[in-house]
C-alpha atoms as a PDB file:
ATOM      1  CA  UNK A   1     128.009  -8.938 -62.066  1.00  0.00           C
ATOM      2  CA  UNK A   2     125.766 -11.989 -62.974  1.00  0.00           C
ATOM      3  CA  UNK A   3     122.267 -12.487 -63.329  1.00  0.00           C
ATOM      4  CA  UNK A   4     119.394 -14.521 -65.158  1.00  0.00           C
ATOM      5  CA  UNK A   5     116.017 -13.746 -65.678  1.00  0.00           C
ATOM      6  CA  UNK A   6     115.545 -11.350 -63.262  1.00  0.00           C
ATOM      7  CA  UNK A   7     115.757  -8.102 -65.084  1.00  0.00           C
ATOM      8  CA  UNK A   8     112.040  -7.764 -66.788  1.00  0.00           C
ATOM      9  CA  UNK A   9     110.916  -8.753 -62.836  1.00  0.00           C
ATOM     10  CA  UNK A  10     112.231  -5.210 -61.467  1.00  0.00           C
ATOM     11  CA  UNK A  11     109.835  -2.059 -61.087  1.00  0.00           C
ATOM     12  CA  UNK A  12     111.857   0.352 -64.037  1.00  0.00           C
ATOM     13  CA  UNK A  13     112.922   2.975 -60.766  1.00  0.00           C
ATOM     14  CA  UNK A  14     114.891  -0.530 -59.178  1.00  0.00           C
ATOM     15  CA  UNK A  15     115.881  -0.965 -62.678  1.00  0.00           C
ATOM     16  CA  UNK A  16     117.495   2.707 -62.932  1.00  0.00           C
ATOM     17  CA  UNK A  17     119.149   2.173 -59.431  1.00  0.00           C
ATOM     18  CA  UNK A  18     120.778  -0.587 -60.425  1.00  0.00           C
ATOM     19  CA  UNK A  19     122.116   0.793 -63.690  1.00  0.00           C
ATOM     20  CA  UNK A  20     123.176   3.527 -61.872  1.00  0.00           C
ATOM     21  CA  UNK A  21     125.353   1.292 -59.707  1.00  0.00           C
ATOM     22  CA  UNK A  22     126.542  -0.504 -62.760  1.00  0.00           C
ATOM     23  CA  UNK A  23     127.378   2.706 -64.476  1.00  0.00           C
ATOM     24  CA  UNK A  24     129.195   3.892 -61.330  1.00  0.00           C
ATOM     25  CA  UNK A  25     131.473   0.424 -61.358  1.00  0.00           C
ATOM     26  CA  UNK A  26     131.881   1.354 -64.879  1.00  0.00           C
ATOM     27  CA  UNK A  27     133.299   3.953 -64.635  1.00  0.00           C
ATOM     28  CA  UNK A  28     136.498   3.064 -62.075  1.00  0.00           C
ATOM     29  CA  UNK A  29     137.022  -0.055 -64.259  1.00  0.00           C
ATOM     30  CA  UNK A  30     141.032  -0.572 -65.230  1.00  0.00           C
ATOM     31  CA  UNK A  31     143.031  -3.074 -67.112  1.00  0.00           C
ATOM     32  CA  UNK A  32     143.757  -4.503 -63.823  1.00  0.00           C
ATOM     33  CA  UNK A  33     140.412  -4.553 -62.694  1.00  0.00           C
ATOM     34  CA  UNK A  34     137.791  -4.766 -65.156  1.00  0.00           C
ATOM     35  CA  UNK A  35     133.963  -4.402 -65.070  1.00  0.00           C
ATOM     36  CA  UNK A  36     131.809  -7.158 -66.354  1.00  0.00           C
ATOM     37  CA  UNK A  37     128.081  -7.577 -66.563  1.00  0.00           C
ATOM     38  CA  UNK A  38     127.121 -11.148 -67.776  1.00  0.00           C
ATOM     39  CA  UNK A  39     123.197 -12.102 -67.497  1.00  0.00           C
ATOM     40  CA  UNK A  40     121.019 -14.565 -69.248  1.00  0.00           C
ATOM     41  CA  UNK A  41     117.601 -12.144 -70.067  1.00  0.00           C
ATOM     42  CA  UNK A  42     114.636 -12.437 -72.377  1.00  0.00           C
ATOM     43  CA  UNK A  43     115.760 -11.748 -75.726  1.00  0.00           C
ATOM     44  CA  UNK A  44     113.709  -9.081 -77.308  1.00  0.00           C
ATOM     45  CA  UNK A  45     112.213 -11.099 -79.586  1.00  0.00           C
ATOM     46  CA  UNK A  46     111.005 -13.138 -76.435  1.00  0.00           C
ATOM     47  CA  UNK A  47     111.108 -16.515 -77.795  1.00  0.00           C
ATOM     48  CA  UNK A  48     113.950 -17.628 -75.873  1.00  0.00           C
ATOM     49  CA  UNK A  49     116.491 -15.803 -73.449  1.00  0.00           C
ATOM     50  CA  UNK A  50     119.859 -14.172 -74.842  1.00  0.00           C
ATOM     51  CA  UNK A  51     123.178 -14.757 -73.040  1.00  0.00           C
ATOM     52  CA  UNK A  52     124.707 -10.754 -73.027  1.00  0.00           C
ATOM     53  CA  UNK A  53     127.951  -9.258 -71.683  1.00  0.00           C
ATOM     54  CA  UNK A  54     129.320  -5.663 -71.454  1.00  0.00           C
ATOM     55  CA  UNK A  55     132.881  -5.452 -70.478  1.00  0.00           C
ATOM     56  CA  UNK A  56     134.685  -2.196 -69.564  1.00  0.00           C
ATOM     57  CA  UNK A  57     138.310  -2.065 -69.001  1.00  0.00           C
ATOM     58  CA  UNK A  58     139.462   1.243 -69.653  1.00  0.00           C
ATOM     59  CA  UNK A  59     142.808   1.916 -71.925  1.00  0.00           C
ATOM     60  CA  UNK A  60     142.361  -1.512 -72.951  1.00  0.00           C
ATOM     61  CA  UNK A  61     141.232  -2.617 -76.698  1.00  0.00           C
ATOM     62  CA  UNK A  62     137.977  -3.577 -75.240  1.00  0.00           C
ATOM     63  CA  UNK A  63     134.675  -1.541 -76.249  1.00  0.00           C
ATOM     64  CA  UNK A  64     133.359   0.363 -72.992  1.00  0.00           C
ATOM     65  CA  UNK A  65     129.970  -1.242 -72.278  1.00  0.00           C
ATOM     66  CA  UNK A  66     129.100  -2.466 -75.678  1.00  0.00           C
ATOM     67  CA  UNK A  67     126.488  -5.270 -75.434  1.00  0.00           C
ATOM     68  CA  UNK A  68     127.351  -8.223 -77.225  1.00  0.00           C
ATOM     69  CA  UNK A  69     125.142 -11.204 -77.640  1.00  0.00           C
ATOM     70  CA  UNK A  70     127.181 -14.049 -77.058  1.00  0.00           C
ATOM     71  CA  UNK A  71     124.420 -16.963 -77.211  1.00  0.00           C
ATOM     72  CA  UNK A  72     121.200 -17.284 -77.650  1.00  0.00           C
ATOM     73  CA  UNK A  73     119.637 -19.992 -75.617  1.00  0.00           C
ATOM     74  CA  UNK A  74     116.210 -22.047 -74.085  1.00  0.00           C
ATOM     75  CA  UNK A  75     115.093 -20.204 -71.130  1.00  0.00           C
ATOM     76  CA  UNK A  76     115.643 -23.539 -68.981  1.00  0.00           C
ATOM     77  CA  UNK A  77     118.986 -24.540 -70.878  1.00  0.00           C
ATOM     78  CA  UNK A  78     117.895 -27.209 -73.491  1.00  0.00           C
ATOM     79  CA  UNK A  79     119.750 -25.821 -76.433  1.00  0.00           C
ATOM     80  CA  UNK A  80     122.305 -22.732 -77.002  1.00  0.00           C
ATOM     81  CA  UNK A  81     123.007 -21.015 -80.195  1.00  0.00           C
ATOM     82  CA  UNK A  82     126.531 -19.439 -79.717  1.00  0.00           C
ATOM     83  CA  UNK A  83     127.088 -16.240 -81.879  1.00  0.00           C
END
């Protein structure tokens, strides 16, 4: 799943639905068929936008739905920090 700024847009009950589908994908993700949610969202500091990803493959050595910020970046792409 991939979005960018979109998220702080939603009414918080679309929000929950959403999360709700995410969680269900989740939760049937494999090795051979992993989950991932990748979106570009305001960072919470909300100077620029933060590039996150959660990843869930289960039985794999990969951390079930931990966020990691993997850049931070200009909300129209002029610069990136990677982390």
């Amino acid at each position: 799943l991939f979005h960018s700024i979109f998220w702080h847009y939603l009414e918080p009950e679309v929000q929950d639905r959403i999360r709700s589908a995410i969680d269900e994908a989740a939760a049937r993700a494999t090795p051979d068929a992993p989950f991932a949610w990748l979106r570009m969202e305001v960072h919470e500091s909300r100077q620029f936008a933060g590039l996150y990803l959660d990843l869930w493959a289960r039985y794999l050595s990969v951390p079930g739905g931990e966020t990691r910020l993997l850049a931070e970046a200009d909300f129209h792409g002029a610069w990136v920090r990677w982390q």
